[in-house]
Structures are given as C-alpha cells and as structure tokens.
N, C-alpha and C. Protein backbone atom coordinates (compact mmCIF):
# COMPACT_ATOMS: atom_id res chain seq x y z
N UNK A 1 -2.16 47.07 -89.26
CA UNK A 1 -2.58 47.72 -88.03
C UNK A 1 -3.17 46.71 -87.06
N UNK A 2 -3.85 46.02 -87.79
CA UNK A 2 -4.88 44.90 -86.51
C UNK A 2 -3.78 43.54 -86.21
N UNK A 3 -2.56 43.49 -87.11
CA UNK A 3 -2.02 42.53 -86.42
C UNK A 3 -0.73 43.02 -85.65
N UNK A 4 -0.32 44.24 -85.93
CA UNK A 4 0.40 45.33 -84.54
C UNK A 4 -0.32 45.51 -83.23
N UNK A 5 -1.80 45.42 -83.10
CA UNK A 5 -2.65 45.53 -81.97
C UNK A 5 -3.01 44.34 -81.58
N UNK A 6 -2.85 43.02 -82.35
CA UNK A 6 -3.06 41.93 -81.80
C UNK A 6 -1.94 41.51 -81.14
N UNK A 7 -0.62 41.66 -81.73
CA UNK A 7 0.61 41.19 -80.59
C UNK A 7 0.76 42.05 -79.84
N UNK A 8 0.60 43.35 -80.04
CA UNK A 8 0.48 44.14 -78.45
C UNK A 8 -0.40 43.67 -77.32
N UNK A 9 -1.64 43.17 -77.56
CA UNK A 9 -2.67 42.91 -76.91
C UNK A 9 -2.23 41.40 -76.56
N UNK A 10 -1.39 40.59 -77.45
CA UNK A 10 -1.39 39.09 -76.64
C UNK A 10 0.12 39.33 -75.62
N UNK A 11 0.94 40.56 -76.04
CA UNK A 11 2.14 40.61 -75.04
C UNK A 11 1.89 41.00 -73.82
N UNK A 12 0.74 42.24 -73.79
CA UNK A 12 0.43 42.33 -72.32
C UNK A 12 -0.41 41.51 -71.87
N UNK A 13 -1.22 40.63 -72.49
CA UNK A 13 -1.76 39.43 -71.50
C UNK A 13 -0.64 38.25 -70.82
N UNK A 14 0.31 38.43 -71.61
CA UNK A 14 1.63 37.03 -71.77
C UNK A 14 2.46 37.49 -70.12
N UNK A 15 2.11 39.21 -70.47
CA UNK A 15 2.79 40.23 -69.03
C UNK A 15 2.17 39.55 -67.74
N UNK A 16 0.71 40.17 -68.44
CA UNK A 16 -0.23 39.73 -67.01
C UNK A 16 -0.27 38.38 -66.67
N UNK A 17 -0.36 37.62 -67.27
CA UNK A 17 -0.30 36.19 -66.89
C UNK A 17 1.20 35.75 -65.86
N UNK A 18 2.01 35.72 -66.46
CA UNK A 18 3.42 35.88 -65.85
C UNK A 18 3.59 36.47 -64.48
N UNK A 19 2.82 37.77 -64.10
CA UNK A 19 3.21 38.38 -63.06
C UNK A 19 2.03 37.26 -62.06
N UNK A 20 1.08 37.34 -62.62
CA UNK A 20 0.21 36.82 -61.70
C UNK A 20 0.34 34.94 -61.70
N UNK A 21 1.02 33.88 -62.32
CA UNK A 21 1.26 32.35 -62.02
C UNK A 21 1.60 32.26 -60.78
N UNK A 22 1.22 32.04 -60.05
CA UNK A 22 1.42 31.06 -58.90
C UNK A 22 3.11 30.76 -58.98
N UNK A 23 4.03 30.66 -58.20
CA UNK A 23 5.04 29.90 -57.69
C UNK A 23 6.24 30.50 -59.06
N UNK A 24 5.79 31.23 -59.51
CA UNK A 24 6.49 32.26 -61.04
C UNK A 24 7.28 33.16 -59.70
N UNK A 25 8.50 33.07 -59.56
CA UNK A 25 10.17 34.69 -59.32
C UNK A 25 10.12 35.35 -60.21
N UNK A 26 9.78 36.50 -59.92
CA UNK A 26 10.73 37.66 -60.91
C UNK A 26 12.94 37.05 -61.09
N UNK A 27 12.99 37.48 -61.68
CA UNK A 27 14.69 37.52 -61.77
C UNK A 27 15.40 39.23 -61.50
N UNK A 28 14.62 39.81 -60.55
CA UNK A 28 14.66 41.32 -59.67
C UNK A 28 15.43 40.79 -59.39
N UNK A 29 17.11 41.93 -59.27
CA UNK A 29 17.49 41.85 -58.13
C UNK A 29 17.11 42.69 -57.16
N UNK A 30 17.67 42.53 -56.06
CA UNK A 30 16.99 43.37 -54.67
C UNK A 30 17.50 44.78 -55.03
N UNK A 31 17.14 45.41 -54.52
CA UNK A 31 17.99 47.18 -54.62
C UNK A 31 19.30 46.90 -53.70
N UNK A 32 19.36 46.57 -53.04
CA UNK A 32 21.22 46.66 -52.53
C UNK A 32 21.93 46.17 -53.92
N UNK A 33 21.75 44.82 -54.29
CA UNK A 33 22.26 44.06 -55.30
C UNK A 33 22.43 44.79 -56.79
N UNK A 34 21.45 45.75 -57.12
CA UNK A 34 21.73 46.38 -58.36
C UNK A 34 21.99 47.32 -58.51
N UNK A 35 22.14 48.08 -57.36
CA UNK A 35 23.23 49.13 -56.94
C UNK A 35 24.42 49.01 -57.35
N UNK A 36 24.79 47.64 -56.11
CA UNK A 36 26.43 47.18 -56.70
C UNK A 36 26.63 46.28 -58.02
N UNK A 37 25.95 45.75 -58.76
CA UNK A 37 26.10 45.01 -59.36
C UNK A 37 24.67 45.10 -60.81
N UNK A 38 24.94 46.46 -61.74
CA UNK A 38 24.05 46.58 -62.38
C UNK A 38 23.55 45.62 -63.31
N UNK A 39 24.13 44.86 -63.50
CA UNK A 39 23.74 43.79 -64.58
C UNK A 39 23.53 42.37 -64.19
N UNK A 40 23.15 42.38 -62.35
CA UNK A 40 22.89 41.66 -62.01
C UNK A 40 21.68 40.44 -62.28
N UNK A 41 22.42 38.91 -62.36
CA UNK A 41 21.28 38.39 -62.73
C UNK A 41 21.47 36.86 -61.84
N UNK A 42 20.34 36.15 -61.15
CA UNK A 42 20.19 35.23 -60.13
C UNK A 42 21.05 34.09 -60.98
N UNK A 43 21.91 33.59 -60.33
CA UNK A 43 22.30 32.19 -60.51
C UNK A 43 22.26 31.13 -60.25
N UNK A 44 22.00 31.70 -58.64
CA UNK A 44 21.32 29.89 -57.98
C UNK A 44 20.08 30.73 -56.35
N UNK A 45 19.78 29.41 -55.79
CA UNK A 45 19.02 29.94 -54.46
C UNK A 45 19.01 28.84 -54.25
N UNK A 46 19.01 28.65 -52.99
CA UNK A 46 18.81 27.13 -51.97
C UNK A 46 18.49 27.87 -50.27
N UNK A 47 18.27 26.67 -49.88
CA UNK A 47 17.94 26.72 -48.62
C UNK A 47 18.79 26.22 -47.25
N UNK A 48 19.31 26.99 -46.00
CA UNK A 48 20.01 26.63 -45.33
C UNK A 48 18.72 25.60 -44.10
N UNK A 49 19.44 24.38 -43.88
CA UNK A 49 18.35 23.51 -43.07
C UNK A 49 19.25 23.30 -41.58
N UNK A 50 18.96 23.72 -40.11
CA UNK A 50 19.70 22.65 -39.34
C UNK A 50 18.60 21.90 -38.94
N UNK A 51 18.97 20.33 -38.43
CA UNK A 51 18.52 19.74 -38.43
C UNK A 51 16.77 19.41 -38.56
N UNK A 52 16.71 19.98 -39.66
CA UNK A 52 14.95 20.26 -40.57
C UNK A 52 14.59 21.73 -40.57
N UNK A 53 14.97 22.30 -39.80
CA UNK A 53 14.73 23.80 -39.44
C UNK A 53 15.43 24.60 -40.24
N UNK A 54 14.62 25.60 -41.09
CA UNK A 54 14.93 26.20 -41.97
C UNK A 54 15.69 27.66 -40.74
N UNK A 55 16.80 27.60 -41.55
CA UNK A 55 17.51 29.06 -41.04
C UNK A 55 17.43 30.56 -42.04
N UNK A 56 17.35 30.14 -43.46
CA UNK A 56 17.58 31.20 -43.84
C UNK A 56 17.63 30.75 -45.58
N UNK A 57 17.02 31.25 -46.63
CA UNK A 57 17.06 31.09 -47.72
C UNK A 57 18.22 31.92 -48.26
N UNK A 58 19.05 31.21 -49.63
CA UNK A 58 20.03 32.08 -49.95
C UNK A 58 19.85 32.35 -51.78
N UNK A 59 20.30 33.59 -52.10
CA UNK A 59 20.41 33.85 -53.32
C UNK A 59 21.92 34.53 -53.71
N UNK A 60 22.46 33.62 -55.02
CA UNK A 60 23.77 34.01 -55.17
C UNK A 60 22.89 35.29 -56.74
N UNK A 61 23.57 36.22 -56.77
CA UNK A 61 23.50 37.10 -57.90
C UNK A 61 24.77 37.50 -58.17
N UNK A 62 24.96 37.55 -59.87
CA UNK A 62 25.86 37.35 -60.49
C UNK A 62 26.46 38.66 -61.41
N UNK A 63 27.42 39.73 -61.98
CA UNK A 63 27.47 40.22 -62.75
C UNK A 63 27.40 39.91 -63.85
N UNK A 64 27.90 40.27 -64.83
CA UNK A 64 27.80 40.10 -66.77
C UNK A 64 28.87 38.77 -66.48
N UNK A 65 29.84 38.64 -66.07
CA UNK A 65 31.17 37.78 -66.98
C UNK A 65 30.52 36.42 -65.82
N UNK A 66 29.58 36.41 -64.37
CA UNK A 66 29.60 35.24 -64.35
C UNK A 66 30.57 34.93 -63.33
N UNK A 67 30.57 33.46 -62.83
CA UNK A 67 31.59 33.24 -62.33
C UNK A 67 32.30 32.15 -62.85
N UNK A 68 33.58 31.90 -62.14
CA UNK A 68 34.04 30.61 -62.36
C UNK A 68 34.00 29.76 -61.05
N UNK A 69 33.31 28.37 -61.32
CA UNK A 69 32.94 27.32 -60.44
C UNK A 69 34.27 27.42 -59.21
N UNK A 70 35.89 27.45 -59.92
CA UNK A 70 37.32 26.89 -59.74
C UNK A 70 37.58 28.07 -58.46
N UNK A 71 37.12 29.58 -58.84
CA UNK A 71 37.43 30.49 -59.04
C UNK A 71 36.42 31.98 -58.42
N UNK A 72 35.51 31.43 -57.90
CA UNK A 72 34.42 32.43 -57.60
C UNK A 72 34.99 33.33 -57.46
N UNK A 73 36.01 34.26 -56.27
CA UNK A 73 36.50 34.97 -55.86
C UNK A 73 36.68 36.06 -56.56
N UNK A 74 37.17 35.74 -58.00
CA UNK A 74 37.86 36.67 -58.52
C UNK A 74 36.59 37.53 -59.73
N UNK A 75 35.69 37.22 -59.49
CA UNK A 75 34.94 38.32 -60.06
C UNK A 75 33.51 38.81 -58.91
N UNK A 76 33.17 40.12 -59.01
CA UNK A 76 32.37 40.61 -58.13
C UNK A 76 30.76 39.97 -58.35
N UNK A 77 30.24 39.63 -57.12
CA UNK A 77 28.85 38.96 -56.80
C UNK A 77 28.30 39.40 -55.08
N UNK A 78 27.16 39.47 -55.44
CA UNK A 78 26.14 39.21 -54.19
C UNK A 78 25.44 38.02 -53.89
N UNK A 79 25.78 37.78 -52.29
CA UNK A 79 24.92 36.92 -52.01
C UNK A 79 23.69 37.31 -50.75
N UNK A 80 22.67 37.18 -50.93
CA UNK A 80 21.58 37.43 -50.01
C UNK A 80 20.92 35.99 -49.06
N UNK A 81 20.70 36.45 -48.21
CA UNK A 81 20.58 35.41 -47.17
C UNK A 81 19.27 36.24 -46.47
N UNK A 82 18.00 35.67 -46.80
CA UNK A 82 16.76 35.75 -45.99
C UNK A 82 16.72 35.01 -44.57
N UNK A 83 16.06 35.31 -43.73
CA UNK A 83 15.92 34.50 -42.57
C UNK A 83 14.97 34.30 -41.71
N UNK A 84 14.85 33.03 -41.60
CA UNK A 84 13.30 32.24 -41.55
C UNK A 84 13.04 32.53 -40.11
N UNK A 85 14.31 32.96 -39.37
CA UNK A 85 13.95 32.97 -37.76
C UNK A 85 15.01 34.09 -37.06
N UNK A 86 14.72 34.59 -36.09
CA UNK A 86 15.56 35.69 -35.23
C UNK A 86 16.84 34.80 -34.81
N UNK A 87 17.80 35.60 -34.58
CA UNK A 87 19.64 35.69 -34.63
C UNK A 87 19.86 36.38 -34.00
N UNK A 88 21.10 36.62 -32.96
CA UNK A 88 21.25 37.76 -33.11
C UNK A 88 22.55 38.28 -33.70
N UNK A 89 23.40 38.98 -33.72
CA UNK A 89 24.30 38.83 -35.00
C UNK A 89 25.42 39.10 -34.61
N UNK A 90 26.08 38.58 -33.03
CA UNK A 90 27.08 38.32 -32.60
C UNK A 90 27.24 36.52 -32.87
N UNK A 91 25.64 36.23 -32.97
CA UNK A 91 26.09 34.77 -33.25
C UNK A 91 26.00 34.50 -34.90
N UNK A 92 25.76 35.42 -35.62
CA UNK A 92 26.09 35.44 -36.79
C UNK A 92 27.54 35.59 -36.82
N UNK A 93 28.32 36.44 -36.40
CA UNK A 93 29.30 36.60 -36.73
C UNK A 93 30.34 35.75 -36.15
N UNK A 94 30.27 35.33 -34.79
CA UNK A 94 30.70 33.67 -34.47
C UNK A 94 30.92 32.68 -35.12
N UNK A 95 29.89 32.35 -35.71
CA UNK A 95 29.40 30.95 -36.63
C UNK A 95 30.37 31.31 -37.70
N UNK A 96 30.35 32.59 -38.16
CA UNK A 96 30.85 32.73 -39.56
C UNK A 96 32.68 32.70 -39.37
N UNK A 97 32.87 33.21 -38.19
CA UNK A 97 34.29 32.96 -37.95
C UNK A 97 34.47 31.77 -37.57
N UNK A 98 34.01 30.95 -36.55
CA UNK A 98 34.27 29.36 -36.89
C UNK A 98 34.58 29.01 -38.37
N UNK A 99 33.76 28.96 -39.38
CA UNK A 99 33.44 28.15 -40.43
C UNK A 99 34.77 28.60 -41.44
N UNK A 100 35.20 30.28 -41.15
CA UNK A 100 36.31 30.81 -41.75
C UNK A 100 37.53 29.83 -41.07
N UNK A 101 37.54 29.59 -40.10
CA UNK A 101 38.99 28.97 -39.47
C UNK A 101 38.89 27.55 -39.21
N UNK A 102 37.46 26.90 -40.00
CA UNK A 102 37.73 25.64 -39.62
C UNK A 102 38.15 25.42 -41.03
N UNK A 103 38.18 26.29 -42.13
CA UNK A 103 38.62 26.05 -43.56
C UNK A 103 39.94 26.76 -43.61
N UNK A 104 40.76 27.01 -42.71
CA UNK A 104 41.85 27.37 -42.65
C UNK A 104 42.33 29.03 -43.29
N UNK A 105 41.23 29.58 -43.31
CA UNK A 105 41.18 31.22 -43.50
C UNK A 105 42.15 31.81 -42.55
N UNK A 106 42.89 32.61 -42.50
CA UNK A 106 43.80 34.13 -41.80
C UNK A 106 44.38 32.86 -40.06
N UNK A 107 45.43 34.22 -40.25
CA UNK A 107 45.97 33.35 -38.66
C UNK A 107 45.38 34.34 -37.50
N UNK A 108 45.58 33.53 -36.45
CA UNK A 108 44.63 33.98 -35.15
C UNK A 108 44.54 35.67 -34.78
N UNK A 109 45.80 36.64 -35.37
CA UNK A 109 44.86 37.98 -34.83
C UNK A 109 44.09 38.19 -36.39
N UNK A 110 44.59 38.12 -37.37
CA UNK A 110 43.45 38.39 -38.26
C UNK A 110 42.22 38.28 -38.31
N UNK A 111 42.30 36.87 -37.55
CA UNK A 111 40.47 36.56 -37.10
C UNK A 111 39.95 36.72 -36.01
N UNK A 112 40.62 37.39 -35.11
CA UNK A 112 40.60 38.45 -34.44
C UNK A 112 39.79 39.85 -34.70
N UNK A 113 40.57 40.44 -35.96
CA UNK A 113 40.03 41.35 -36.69
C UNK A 113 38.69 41.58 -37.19
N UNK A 114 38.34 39.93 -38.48
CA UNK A 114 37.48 40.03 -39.24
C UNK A 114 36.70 39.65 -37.87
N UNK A 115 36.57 39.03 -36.72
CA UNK A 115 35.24 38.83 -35.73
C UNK A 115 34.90 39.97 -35.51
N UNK A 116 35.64 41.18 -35.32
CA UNK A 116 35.51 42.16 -34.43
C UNK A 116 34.68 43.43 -35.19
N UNK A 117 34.89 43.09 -36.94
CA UNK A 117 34.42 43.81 -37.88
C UNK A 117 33.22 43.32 -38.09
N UNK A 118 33.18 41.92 -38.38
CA UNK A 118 31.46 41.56 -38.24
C UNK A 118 30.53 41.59 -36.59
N UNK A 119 30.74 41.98 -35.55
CA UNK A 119 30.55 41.95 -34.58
C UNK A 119 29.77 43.49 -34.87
N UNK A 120 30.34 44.12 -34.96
CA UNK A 120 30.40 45.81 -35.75
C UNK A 120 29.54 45.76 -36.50
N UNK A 121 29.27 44.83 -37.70
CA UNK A 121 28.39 45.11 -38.71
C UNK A 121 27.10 44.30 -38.37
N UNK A 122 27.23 43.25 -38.11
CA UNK A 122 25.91 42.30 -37.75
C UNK A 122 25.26 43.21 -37.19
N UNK A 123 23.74 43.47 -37.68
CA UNK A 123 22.84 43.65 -36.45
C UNK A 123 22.06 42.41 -36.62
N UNK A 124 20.84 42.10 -35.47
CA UNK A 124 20.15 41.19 -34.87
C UNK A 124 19.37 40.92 -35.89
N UNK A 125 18.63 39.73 -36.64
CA UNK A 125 17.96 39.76 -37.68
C UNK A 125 16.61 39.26 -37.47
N UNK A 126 15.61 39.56 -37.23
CA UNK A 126 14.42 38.64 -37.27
C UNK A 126 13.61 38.08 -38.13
N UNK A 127 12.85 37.26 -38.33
CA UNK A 127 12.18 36.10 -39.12
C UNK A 127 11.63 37.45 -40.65
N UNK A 128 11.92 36.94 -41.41
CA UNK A 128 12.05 38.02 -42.64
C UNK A 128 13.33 38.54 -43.32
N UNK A 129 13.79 39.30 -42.09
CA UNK A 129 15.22 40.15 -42.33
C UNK A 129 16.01 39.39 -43.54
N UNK A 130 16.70 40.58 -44.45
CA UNK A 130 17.79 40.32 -45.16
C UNK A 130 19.05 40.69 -44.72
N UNK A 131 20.59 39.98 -45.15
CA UNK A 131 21.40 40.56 -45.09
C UNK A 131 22.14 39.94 -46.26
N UNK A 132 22.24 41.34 -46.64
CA UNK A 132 23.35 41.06 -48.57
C UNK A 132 24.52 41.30 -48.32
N UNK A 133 25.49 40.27 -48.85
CA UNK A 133 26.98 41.08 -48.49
C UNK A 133 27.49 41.03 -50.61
N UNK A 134 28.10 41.98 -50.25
CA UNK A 134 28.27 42.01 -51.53
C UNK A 134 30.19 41.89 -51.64
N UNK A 135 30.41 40.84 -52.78
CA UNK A 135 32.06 40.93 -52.79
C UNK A 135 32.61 41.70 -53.88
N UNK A 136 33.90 42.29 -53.40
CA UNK A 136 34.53 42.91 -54.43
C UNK A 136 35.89 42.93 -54.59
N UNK A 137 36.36 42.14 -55.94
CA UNK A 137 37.52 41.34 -55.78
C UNK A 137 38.55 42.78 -55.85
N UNK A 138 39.57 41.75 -55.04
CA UNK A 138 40.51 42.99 -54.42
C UNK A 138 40.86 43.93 -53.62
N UNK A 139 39.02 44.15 -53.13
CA UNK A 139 38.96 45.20 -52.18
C UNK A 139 37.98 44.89 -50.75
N UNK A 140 37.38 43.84 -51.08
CA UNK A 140 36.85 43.30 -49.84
C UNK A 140 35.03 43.70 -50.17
N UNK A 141 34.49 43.62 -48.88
CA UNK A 141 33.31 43.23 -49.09
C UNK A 141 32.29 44.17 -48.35
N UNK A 142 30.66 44.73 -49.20
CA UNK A 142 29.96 45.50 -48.95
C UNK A 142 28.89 44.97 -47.84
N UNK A 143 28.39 45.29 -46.87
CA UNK A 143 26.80 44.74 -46.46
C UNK A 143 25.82 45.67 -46.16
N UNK A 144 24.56 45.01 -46.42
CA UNK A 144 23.01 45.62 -46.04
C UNK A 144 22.57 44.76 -45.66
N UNK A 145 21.63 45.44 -44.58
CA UNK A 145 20.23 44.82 -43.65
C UNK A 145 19.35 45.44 -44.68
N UNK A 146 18.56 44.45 -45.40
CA UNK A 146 17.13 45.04 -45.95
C UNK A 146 17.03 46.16 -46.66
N UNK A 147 18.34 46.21 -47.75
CA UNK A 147 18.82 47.11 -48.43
C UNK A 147 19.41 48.21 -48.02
N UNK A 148 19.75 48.39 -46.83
CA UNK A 148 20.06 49.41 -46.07
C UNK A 148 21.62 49.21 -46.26
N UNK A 149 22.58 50.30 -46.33
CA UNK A 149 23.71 49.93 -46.13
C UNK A 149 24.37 49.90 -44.55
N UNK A 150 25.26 48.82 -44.06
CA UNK A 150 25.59 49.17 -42.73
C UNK A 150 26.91 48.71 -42.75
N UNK A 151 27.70 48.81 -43.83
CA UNK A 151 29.11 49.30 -43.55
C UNK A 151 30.03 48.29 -44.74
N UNK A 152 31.10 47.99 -44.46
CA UNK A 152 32.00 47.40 -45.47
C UNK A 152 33.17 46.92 -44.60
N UNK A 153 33.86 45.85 -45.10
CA UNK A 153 35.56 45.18 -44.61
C UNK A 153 36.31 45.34 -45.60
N UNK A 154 37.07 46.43 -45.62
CA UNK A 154 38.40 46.22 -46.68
C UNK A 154 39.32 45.47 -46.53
N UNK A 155 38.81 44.10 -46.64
CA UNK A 155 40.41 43.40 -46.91
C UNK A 155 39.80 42.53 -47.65
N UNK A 156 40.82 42.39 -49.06
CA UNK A 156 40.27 41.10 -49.41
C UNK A 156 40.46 39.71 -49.14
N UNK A 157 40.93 39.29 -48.43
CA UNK A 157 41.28 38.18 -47.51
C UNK A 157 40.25 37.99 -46.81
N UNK A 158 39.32 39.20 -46.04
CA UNK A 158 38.32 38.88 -45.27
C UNK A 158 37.21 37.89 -46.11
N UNK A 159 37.11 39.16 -47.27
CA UNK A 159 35.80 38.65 -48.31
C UNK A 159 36.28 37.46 -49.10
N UNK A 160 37.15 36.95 -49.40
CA UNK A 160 37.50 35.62 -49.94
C UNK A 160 36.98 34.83 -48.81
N UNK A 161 37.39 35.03 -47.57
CA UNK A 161 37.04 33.99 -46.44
C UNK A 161 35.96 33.77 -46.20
N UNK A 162 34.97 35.21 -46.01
CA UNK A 162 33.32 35.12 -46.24
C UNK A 162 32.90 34.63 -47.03
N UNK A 163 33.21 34.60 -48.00
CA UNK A 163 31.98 34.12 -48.94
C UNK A 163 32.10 32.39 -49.09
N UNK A 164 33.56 32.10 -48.93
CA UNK A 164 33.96 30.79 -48.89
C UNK A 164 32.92 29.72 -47.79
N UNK A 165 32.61 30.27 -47.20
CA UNK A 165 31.34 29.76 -45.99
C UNK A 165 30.49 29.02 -47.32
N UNK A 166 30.29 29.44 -48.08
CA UNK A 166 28.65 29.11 -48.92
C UNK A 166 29.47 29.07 -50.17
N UNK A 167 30.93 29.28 -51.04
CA UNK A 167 30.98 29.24 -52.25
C UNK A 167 32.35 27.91 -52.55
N UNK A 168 32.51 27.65 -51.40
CA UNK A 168 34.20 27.06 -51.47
C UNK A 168 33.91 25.49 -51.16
N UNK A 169 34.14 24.73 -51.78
CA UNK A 169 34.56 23.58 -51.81
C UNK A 169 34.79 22.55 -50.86
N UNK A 170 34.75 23.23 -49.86
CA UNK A 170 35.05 22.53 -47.80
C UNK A 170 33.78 23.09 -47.76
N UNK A 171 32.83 24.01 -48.06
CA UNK A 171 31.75 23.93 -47.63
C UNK A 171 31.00 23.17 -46.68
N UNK A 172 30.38 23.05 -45.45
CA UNK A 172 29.70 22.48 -44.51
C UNK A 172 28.57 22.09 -45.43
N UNK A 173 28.06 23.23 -46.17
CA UNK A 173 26.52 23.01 -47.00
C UNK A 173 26.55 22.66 -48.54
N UNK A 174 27.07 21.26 -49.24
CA UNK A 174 27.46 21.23 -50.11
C UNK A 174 26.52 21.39 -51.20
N UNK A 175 25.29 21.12 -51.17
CA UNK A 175 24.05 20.77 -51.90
C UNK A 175 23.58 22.57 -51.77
N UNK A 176 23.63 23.19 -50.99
CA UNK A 176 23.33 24.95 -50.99
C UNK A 176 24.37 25.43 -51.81
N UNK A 177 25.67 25.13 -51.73
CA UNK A 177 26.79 25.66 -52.75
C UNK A 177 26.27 25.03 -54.20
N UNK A 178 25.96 23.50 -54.20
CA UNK A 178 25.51 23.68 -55.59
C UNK A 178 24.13 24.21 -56.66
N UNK A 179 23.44 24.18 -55.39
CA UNK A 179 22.16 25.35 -55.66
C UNK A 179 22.58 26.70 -56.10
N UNK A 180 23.73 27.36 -55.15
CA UNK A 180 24.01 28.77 -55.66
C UNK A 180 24.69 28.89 -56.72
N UNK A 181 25.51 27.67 -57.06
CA UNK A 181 26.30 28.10 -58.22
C UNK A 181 26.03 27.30 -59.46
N UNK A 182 24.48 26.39 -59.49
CA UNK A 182 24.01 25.89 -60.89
C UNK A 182 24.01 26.98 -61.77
N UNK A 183 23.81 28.30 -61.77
CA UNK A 183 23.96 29.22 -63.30
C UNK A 183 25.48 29.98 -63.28
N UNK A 184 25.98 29.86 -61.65
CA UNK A 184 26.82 30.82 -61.98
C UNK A 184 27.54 31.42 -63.24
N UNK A 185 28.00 30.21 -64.05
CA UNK A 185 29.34 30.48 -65.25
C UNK A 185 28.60 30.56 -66.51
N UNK A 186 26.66 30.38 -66.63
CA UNK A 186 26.22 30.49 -67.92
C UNK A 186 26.03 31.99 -68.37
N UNK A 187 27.27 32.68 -68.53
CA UNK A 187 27.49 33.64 -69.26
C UNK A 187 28.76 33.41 -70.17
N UNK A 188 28.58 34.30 -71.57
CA UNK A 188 29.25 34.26 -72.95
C UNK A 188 30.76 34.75 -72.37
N UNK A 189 31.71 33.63 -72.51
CA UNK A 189 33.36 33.98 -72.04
C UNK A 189 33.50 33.23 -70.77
N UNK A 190 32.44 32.49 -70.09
CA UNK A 190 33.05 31.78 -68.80
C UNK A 190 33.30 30.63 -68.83
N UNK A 191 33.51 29.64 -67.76
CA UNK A 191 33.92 28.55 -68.30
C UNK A 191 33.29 27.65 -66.56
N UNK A 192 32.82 26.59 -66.30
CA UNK A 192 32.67 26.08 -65.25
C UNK A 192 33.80 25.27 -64.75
C-alpha cells in the first residue's frame, strides 16, 4: 500500500514539475490539428527570419505512419504557422503563389485559380494569429485562423504546391524545412 502511494505521489510531482519547467512544450496538438489528424504528434518547428525579423514560427504535425523525407505529399499532415507580426492575407497569398511558380507548380490559369482561392481564404493576420493548413493526400487541403475553420481547396495539385513552399527541396527556407522535418519519418514502417 505505502509503496502504491509513494509512486502515485512521486508521479504527480514528476506531473507538476513538468508542467511548470521553464522553456518545457507540451507535444498538444492545437484543436484544428487533432481534429484532422487524431494521432497527431509534432515533428519539427523552426522559425521563418527576413532579414533578422521574425515573420512567423512554424510547426509541422504529423499522423501515425509519419512522413517520408523523398515523399511528404503522400501522407496527411498539418502545418501551423504563428505570426510574429500583422499581414494582410492578399499578401499572404501572393508570396505563396510566387514561391508555387518559382518551383514550377501548375501552368498560368491554374495559378490563376489557386491565387484566387487563397485570396478567398486568407484573412489578415496579426502579431499572434494562427493559420493551420492541413493536407490531404488526394484531395487537397483544409485551413483555420486560430482553430477556426475558413474553408478548403480541392485539388490536390494545389496542396502538393502549398505545402512544397516549406516541405520541398527548392525550398527558399532550407534550414526551416529541416527543422520541420527532423522527426518527420521517426515512426514504426517509415523510412527517411
């Protein structure tokens, strides 16, 4: 009995200690993220910098199978993007179509399309704000402002192209891609 009440009693101190360390993450995902993705678990986070100026912190979250480094695309993930400063989210969705067509994503009315769909979905973000987009292979891609849902792109061409901004290999931000995807593939059956 007294040594059933002693590891009870040292697990919830081990609790309390943990919640309360200094500079200690939970491994929560956000509520948009475990909505879509119940078995969600963090794989990487880094930081977007322009020139020293923080834009926006990012978190890749992962399902059960993981990803593949080669291969992201083809299994479903969230990525969340905090932001250190106000946007407004026509120039979110600008930037993001540049970066799609300077990596050779869709021909000119397609990106046409996907501008006109994130133009639609962006709203304005200020210093705090989240926006999660969530991918889903085959069928394209979910988003929330601050867990909120504010709409979806069915194509998967779009969401291969999105996420390719931050997961693909031409990456602008190479050192943030390898921040997001240091755990990606450490799940049982993947392979980096």
């Amino acid at each position: 009995m007294r040594t059933a009440l002693a590891a009870a009693l040292a697990a919830a101190l081990a609790a309390v200690l943990a919640t309360a360390a200094p500079g200690v993450r939970a491994n929560t995902a956000p509520a948009a993220v475990s909505a879509q993705l119940p078995e969600a678990r963090l794989a990487g986070e880094g930081e977007l910098r322009w020139f020293g100026l923080k834009v926006y912190s990012a978190q890749l979250w992962v399902g059960r199978p993981g990803l593949r480094i080669d291969r992201p695309a083809a299994a479903p993930f969230a990525l969340e993007l905090r932001y250190a400063t106000s946007l407004k989210g026509t120039l979110i969705a600008e930037r993001s179509l540049q970066e799609m067509e300077r990596m050779g994503f869709g021909d000119a009315p397609r990106r046409v399309r996907w501008l006109e769909a994130m133009k639609r979905l962006f709203p304005d973000v200020a210093k705090g704000d989240r926006l999660t987009g969530v991918h889903e292979p085959g069928r394209g891609a979910r988003f929330f402002h601050n867990d909120r849902a504010i709409g979806a792109v069915d194509d998967p061409d779009f969401s291969n192209a999105f996420f390719a901004i931050w997961l693909d290999e031409r990456t602008v931000a190479p050192s943030l891609r390898e921040s997001l995807m240091r755990q990606a593939a450490d799940a049982p059956g993947t392979t980096r």
